[in-house]
Every structure is written in structure tokens, then in C-alpha cells.
C-alpha atoms as a PDB file:
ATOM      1  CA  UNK A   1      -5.002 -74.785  22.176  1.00  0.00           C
ATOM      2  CA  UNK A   2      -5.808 -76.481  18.997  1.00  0.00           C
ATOM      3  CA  UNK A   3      -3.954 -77.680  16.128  1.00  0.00           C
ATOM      4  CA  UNK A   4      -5.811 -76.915  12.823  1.00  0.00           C
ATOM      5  CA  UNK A   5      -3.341 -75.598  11.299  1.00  0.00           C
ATOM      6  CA  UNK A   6      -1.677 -78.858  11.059  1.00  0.00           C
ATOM      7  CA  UNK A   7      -2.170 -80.522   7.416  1.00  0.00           C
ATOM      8  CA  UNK A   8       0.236 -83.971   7.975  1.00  0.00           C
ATOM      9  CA  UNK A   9      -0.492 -87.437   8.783  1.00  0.00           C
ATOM     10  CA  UNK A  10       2.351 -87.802  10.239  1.00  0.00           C
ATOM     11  CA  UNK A  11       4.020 -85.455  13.677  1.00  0.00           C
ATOM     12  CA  UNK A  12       6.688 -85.369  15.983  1.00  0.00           C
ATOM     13  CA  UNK A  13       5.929 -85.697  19.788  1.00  0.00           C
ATOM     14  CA  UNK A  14       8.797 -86.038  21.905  1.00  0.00           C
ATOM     15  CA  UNK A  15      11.265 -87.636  19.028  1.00  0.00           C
ATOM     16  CA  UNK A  16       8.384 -90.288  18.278  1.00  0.00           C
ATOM     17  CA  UNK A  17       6.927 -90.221  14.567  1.00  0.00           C
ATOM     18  CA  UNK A  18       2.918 -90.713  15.098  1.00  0.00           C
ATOM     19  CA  UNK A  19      -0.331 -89.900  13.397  1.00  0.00           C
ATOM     20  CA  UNK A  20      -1.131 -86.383  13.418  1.00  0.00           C
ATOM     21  CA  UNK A  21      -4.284 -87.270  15.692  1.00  0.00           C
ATOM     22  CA  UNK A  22      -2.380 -87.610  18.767  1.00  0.00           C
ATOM     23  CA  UNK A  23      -1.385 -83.591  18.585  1.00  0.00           C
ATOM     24  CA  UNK A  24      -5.189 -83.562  20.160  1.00  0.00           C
ATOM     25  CA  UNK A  25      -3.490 -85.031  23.629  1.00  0.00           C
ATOM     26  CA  UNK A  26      -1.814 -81.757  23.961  1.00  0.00           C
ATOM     27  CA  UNK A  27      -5.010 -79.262  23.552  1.00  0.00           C
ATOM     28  CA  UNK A  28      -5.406 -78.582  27.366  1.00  0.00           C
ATOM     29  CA  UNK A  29      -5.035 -74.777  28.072  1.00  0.00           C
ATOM     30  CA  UNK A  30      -2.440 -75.581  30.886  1.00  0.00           C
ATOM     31  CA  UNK A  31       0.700 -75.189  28.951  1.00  0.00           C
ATOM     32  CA  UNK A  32       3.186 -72.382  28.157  1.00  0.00           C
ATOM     33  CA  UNK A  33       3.547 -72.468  24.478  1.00  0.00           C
ATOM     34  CA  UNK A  34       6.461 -71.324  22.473  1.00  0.00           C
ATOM     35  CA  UNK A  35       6.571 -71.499  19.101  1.00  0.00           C
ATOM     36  CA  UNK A  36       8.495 -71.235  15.777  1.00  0.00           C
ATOM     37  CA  UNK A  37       7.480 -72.110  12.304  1.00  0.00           C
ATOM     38  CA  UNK A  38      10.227 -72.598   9.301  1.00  0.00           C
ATOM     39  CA  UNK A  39      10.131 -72.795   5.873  1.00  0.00           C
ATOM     40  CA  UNK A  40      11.353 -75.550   3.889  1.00  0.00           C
ATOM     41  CA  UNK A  41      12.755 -75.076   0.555  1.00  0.00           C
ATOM     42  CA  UNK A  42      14.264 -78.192  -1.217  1.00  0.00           C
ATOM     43  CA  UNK A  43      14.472 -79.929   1.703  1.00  0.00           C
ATOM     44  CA  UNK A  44      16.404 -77.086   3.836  1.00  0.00           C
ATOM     45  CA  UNK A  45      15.236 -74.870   7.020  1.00  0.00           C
ATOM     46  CA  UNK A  46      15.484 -71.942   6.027  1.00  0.00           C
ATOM     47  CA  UNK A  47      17.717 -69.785   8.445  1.00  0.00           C
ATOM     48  CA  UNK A  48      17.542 -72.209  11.040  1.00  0.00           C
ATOM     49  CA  UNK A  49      20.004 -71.326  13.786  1.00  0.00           C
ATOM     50  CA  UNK A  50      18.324 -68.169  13.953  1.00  0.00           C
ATOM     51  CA  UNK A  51      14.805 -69.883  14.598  1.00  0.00           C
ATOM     52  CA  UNK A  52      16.902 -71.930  17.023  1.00  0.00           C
ATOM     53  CA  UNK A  53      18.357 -68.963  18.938  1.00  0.00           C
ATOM     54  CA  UNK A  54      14.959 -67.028  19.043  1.00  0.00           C
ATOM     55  CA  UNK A  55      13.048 -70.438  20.147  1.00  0.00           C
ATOM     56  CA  UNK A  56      15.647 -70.614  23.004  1.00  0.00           C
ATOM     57  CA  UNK A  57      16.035 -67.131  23.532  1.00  0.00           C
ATOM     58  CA  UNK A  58      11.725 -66.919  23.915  1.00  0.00           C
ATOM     59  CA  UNK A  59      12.072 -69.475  26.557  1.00  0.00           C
ATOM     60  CA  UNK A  60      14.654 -67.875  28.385  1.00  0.00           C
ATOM     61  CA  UNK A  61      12.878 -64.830  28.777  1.00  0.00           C
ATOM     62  CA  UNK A  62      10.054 -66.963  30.921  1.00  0.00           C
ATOM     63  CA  UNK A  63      13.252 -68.239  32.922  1.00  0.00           C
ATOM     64  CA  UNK A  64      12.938 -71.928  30.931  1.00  0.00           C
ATOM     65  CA  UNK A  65      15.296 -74.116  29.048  1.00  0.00           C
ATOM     66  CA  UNK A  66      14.936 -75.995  26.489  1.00  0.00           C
ATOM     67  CA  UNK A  67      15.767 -79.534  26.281  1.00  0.00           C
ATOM     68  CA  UNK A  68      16.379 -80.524  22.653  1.00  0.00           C
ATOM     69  CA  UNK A  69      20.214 -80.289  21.383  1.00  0.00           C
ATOM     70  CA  UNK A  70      20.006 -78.314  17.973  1.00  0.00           C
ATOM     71  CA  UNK A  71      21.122 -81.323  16.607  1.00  0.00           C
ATOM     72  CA  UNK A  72      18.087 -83.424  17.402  1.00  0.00           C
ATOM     73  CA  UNK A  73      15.972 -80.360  16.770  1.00  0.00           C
ATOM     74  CA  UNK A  74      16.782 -80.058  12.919  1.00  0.00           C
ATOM     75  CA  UNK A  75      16.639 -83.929  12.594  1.00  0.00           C
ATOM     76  CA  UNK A  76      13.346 -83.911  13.491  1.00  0.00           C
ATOM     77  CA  UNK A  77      12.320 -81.494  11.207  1.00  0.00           C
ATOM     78  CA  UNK A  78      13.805 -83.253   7.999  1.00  0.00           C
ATOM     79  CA  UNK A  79      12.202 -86.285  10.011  1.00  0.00           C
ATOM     80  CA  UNK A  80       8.627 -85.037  10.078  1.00  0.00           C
ATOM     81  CA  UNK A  81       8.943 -83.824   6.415  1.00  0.00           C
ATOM     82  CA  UNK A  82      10.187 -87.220   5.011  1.00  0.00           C
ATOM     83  CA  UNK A  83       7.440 -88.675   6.970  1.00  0.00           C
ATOM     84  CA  UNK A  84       5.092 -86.498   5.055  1.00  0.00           C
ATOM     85  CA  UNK A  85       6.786 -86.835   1.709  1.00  0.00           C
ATOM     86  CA  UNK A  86       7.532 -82.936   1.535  1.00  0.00           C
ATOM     87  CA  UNK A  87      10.751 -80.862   0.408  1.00  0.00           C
ATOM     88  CA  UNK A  88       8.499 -77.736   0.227  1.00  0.00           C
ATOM     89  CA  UNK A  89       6.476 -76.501   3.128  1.00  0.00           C
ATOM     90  CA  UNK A  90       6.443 -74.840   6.756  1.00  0.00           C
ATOM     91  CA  UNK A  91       7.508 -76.699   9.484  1.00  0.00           C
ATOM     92  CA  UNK A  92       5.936 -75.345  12.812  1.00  0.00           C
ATOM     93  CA  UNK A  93       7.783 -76.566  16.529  1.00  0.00           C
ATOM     94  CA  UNK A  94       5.579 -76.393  19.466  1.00  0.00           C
ATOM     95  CA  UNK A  95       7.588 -76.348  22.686  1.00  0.00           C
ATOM     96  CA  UNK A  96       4.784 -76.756  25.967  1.00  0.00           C
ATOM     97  CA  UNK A  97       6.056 -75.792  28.977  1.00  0.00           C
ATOM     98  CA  UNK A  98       4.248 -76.943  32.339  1.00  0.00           C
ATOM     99  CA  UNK A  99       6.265 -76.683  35.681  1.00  0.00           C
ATOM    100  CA  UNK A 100       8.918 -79.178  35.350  1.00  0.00           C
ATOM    101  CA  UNK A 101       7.602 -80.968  32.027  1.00  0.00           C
ATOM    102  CA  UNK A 102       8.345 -80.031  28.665  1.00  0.00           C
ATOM    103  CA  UNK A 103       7.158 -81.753  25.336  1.00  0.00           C
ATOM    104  CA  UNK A 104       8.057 -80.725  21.849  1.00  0.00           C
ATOM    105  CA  UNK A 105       5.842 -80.874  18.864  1.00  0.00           C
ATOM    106  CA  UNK A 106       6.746 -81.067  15.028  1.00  0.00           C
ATOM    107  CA  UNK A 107       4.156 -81.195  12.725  1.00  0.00           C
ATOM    108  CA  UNK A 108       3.394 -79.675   8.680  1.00  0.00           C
ATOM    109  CA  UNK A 109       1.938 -75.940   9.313  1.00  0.00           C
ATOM    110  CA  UNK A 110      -0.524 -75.047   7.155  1.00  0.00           C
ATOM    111  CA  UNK A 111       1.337 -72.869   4.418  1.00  0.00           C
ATOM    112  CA  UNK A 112       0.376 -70.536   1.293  1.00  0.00           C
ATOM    113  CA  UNK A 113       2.929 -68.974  -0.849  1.00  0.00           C
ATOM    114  CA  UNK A 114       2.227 -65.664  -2.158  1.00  0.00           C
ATOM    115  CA  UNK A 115       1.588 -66.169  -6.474  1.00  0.00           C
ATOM    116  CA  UNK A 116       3.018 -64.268  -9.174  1.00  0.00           C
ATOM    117  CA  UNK A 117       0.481 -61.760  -9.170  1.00  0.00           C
ATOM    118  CA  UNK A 118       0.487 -60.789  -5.820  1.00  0.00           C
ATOM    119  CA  UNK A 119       4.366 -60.261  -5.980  1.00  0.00           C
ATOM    120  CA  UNK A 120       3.485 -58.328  -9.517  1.00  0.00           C
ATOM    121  CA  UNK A 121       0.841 -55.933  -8.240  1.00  0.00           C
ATOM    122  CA  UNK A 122       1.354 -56.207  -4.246  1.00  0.00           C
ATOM    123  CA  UNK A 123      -1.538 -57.665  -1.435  1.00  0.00           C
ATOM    124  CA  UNK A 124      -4.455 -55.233   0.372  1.00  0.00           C
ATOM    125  CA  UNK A 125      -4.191 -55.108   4.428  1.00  0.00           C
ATOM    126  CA  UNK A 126      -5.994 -53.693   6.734  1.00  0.00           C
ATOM    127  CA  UNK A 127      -5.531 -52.086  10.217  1.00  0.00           C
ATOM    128  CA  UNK A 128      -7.162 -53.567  13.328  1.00  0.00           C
ATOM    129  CA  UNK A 129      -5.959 -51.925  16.928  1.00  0.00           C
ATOM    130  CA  UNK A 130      -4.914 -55.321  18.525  1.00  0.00           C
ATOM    131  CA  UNK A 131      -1.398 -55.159  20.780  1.00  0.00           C
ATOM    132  CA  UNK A 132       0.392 -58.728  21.003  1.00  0.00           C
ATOM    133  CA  UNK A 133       1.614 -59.841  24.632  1.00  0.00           C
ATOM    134  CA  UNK A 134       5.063 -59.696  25.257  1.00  0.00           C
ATOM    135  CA  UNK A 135       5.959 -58.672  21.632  1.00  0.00           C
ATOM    136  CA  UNK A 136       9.404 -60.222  21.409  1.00  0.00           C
ATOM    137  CA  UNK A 137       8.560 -63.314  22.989  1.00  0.00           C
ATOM    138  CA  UNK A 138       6.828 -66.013  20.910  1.00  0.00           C
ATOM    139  CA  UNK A 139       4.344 -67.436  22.398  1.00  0.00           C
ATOM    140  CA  UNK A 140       0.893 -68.996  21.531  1.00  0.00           C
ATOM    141  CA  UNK A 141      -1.787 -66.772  22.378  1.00  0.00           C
ATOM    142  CA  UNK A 142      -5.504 -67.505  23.079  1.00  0.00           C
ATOM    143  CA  UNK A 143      -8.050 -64.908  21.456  1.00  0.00           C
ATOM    144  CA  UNK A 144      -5.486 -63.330  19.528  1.00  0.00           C
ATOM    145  CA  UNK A 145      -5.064 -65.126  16.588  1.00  0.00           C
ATOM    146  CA  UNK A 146      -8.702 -65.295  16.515  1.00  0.00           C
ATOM    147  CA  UNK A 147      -9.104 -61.367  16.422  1.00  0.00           C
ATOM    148  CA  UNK A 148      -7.185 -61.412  13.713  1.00  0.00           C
ATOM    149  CA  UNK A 149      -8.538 -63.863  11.251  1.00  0.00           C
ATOM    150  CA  UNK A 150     -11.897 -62.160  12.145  1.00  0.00           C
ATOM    151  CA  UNK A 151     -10.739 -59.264  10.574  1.00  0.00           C
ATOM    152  CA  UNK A 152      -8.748 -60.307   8.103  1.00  0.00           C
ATOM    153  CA  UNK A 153     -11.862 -62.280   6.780  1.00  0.00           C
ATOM    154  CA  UNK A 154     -14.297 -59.389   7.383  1.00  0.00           C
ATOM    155  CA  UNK A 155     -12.053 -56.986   5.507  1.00  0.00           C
ATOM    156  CA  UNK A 156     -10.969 -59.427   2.721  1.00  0.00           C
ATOM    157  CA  UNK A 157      -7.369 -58.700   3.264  1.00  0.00           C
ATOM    158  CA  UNK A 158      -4.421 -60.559   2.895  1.00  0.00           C
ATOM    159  CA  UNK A 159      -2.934 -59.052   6.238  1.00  0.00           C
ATOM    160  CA  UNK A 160      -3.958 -57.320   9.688  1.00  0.00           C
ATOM    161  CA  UNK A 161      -1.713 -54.393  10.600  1.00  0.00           C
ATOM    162  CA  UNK A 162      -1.504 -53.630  14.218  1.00  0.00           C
ATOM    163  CA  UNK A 163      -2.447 -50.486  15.489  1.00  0.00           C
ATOM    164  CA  UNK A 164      -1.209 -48.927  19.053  1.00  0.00           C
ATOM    165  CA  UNK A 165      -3.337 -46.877  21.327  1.00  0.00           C
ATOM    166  CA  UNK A 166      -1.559 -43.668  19.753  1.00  0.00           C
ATOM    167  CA  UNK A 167      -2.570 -44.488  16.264  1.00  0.00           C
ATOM    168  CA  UNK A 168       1.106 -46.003  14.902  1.00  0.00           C
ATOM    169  CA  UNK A 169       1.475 -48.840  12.845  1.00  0.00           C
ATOM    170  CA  UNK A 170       3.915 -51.532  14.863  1.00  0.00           C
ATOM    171  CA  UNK A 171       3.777 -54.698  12.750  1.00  0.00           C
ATOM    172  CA  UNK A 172       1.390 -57.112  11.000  1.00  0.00           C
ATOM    173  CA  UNK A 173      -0.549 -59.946  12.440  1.00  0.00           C
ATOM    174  CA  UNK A 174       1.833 -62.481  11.091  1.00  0.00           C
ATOM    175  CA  UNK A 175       4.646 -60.498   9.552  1.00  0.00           C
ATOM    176  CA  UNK A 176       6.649 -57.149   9.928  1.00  0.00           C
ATOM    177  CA  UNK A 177       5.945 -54.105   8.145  1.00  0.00           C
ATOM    178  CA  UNK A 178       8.232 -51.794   6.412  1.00  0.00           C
ATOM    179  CA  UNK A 179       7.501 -48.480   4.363  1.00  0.00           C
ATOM    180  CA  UNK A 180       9.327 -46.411   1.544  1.00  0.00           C
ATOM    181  CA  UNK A 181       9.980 -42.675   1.077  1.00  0.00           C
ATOM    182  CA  UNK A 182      12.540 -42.128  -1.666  1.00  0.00           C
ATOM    183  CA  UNK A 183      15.711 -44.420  -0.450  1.00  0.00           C
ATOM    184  CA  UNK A 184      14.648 -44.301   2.838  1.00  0.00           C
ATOM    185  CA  UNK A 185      12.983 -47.404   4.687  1.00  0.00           C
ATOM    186  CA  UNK A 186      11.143 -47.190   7.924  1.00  0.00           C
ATOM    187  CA  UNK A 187       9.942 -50.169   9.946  1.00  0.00           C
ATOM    188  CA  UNK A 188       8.869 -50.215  13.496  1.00  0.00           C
ATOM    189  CA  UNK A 189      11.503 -50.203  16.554  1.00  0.00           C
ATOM    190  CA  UNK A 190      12.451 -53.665  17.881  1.00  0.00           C
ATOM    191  CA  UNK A 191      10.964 -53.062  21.382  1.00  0.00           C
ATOM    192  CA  UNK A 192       7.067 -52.810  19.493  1.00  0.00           C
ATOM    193  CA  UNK A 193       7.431 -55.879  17.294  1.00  0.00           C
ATOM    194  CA  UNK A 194       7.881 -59.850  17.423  1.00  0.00           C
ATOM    195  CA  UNK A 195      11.510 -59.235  15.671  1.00  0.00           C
ATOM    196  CA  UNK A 196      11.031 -61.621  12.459  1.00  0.00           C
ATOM    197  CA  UNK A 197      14.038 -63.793  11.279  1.00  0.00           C
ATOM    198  CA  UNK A 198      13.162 -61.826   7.826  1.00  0.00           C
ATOM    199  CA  UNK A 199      12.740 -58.946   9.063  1.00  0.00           C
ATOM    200  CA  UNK A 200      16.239 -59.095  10.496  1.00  0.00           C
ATOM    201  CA  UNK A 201      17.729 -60.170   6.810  1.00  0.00           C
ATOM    202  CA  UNK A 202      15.499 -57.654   5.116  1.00  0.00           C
ATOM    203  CA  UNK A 203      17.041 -54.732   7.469  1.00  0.00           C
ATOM    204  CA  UNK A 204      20.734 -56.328   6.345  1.00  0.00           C
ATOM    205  CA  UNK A 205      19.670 -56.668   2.773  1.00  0.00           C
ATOM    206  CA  UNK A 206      18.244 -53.245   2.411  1.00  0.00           C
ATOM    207  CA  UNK A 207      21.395 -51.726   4.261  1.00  0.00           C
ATOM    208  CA  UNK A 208      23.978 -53.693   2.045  1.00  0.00           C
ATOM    209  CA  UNK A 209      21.801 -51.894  -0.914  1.00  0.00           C
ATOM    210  CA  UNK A 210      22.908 -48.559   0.428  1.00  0.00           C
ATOM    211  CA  UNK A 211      19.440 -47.577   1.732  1.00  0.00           C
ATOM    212  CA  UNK A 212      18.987 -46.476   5.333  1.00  0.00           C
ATOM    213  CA  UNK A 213      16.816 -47.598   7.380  1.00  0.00           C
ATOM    214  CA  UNK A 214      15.223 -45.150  10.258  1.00  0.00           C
ATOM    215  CA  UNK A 215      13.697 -47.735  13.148  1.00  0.00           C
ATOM    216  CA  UNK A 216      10.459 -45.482  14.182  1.00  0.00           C
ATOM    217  CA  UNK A 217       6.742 -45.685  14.359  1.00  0.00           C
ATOM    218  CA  UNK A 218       4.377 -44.753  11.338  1.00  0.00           C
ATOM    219  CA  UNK A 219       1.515 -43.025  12.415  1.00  0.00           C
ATOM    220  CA  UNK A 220      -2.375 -44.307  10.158  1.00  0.00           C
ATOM    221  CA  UNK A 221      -2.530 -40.088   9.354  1.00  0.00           C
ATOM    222  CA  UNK A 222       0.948 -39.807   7.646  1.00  0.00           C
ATOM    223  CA  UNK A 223       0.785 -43.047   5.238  1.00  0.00           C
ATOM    224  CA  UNK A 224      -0.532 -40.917   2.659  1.00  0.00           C
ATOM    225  CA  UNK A 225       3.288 -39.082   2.913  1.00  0.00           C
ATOM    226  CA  UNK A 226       5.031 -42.595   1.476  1.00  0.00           C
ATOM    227  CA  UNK A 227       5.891 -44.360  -1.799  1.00  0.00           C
ATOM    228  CA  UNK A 228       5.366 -47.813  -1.000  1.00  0.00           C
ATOM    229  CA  UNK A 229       5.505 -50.222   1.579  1.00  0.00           C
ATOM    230  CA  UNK A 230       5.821 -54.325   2.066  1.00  0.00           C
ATOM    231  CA  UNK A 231       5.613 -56.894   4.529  1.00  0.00           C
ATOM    232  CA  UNK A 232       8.215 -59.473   5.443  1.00  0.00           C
ATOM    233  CA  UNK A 233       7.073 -63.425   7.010  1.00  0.00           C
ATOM    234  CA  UNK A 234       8.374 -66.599   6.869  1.00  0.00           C
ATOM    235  CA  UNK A 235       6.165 -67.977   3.706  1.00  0.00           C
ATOM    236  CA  UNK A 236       5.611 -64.347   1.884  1.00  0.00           C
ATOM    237  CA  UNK A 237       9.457 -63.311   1.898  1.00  0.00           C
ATOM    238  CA  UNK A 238       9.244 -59.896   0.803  1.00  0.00           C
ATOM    239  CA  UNK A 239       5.550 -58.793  -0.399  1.00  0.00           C
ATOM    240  CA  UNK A 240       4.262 -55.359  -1.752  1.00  0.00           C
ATOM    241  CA  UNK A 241       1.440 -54.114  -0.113  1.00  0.00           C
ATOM    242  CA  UNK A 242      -1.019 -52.515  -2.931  1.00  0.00           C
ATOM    243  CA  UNK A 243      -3.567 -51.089   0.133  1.00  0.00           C
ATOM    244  CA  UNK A 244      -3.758 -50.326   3.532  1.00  0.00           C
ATOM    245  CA  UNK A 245      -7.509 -49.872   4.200  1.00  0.00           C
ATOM    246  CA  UNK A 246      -8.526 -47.352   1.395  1.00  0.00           C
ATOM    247  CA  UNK A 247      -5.436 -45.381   0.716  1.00  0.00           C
ATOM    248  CA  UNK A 248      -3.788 -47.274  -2.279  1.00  0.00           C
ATOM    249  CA  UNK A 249      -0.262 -47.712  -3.027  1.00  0.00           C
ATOM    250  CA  UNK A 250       1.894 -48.370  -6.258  1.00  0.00           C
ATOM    251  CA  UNK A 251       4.688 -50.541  -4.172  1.00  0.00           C
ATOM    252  CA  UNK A 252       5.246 -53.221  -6.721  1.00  0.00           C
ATOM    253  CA  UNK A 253       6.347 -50.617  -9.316  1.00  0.00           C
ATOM    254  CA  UNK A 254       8.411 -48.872  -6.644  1.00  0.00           C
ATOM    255  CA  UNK A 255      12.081 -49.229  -7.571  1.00  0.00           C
ATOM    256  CA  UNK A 256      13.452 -49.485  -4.306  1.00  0.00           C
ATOM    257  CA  UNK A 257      10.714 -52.434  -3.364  1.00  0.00           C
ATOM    258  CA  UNK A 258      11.840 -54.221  -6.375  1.00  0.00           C
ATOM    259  CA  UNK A 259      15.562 -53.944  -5.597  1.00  0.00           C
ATOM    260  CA  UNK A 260      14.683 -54.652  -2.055  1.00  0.00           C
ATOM    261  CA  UNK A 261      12.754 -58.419  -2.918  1.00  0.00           C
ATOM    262  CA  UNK A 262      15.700 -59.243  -5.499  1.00  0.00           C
ATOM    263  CA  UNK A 263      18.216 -58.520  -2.989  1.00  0.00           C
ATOM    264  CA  UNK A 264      16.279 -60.841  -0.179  1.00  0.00           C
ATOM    265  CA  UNK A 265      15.738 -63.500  -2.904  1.00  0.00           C
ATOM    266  CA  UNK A 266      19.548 -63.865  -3.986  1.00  0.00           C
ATOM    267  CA  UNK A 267      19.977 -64.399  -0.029  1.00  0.00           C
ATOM    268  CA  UNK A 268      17.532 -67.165   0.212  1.00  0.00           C
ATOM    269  CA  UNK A 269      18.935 -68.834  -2.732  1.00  0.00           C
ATOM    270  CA  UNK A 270      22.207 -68.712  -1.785  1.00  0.00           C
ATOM    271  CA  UNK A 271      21.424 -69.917   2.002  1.00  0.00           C
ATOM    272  CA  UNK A 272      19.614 -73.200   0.226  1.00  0.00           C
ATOM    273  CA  UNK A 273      22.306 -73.786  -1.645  1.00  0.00           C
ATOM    274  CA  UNK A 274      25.028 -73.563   0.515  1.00  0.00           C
ATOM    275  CA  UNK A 275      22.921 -75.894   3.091  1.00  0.00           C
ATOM    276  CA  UNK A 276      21.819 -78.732   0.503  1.00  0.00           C
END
């Protein structure tokens, strides 16, 4: 395990506030990891109890507990982003699990925020066959995250979609995928996917809208049958996707995208400001 993705000075370790450096203790390969990362917007974590509940809920799958009260847990995230003089930014919690002893890590994830034009005219992606371990368990995974930066890098695309041994789309390398024909929506069953926390608003969001939403798996030889399609993630909210490989897509002009990131965006908004 390594921590490059960290960009603070200062972590978390164990409720202690000390230079980022020391993350480098905790590198050996012999821990469990579980994992969450959050968004912070004005100061606030986003949807928190629901990173909460899935960081428990992950543990409990493997038959562990975790330790931290919720309390101390979201104290030590406004703690580690005071200590690194940021309201805006993704907060990542490592939780290593080895026989009976458990450490927890809080540290400043390295983040990027979708721009203006790539919400305007929608991000390329690519398709890679990859299958994550244990899908709806989070959990820090050696080789795979590597796999996919390879190819995200090789194919100059903003996101990896994952690709089953039958040729079906299940999710993207660091988000959930959704796609659009007419008012319907259609996003990969729960049992295939890490189950995002935005994924899980997005399906509420686009249901409240009056659109319904059929839970099957897209096959790479029908995407040419849809109108659009987006991914959902922690930093990108909801995104247009403007490729998948070569077959192009108008998703940012789609109407039901459109109502679908407004109606997702008025739920953020009103989350941060009922938590400020």
C-alpha cells in the first residue's frame, strides 16, 4: 500500500494530528484496508452518515468492527481539514485491519473537480474488462487501481468502464454508470457494482423526476441503441459522458441528463446548507 494520493502536511493516525510522512509507517501489505473518501464542500461532509454506514457496513461483511464512534469519526475529518487550511476538498479514511489491531487514517485525497466544459460538452471513457473483488465491499486493492490508471492514461480518457466476461458494462473504475433512452434510465444491478453514495441519490433524484429507472446490464454491442449516458462519483457529481471508446454521444444536450444534474445539484446544496 502506498499513499500518493495524499496531498496534506498534515494526517490523522489514530486521533493524533502528524505530518503526512508518517502515513509511510502503514505501507506494509499486511493489512485489510477499508476505505471511504468524502467530499468537503464549505467545510461539510458531504452525505456523511451514509459514508459512515457503508464504512461500517464494508467491515462487517469481513466479520470486523469498527472502533471509532461517528462522533469522533466526523471530528476528525473537520480536524484534518483545519489542519490543512481547507473547506473544499476530499477527505479519504483508511481503516487497516490486522487480527486484533485496527488503526484509522485521515488524510487530504488527492481531488479534481470536473470544469465547466466538461459538464457543458460531457468527458470520453473507455472500456477495459477488469472485475473488482467483492464489488460491494470497499476495500483497497493491489494491482487494480493500477490496471486502471494504465488504461485510462493509454486511452486518454477521463474514465475506465468495466467490462464483464459477457461483454456488459457494470460500473466505472471510480464511479457508477448510468445510460438514457427517452425517460428511461438504466444503470447496472446492485449485486455487479460498488453501490456509490451518489449513485444511491442519483437513483432517488431521477425517480422523484418521474423517470424510471430499469436496474440491468448494458451490453458494449447495444450502446449504439441510447441517447446519452453519465457517470456519478464523489468529486464529479453527475458528469455527461461525450464517448465511450469510438461511439460518440450528445449527453450534455440530452434533456433528461440536464434535468437529471440540476436535480442532484439542488440536493447537494440543500444538504450543505442544512449541515453548516
Amino acid at each position: 500500500m502506498n499513499f500518493e494520493e495524499n496531498v496534506g502536511k498534515i494526517c490523522i493516525i489514530n486521533g493524533e494530528a502528524v505530518p503526512s510522512e508518517k502515513l509511510d509507517y502503514y505501507s506494509g501489505d499486511k493489512y485489510t484496508a477499508f476505505y471511504e473518501v468524502i467530499r468537503i464542500i464549505k467545510g461539510v461532509p458531504l452525505f456523511f452518515e451514509d459514508h459512515f454506514a457503508r464504512l461500517k457496513g464494508s467491515m462487517a461483511k469481513l466479520k470486523y468492527e469498527l472502533n471509532s464512534s461517528k462522533k469522533d469519526i466526523k471530528n476528525q475529518i473537520k480536524v484534518v481539514c483545519e489542519q490543512n487550511g481547507l473547506t473544499e476538498c476530499n477527505v479519504k479514511i483508511i481503516v487497516l485491519q490486522d487480527k486484533e489491531e485496527q488503526n484509522i487514517l485521515f488524510f487530504i485525497n488527492k481531488f479534481y473537480y470536473p470544469s465547466t466544459d466538461e459538464y457543458n460538452n460531457g468527458v470520453a471513457c473507455c472500456t477495459i474488462r477488469l472485475k473488482r473483488k467483492n464489488p460491494n465491499v470497499k476495500m483497497i486493492h493491489a494491482g487494480y487501481k493500477e490496471e486502471l490508471q494504465r488504461t485510462v492514461m493509454e486511452k486518454k480518457a477521463f474514465e475506465a468502464l468495466l467490462v464483464n466476461e459477457e461483454g456488459r458494462i457494470t460500473e466505472g473504475g471510480k464511479s457508477n454508470v448510468f445510460f438514457v433512452k427517452g425517460e428511461k434510465i438504466y444503470t447496472a444491478p446492485e449485486d455487479f457494482v460498488l453501490i456509490g453514495i451518489t449513485r444511491q441519490y442519483v437513483v432517488d433524484v431521477c425517480r422523484k423526476l418521474g423517470y424510471e429507472v430499469i436496474e440491468t446490464l448494458i451490453g458494449l454491442d447495444s450502446l449504439k441503441n441510447f441517447d446519452a449516458a453519465f457517470i456519478t462519483g464523489t468529486s464529479i457529481k453527475v458528469l455527461p459522458v461525450r464517448i465511450i471508446d469510438q461511439g460518440e454521444l450528445n449527453s450534455a444536450a440530452n434533456a433528461t441528463t440536464q434535468h437529471v444534474m440540476a436535480g442532484y445539484n439542488s440536493l447537494v446544496n440543500a444538504y450543505i446548507n442544512d449541515n453548516l
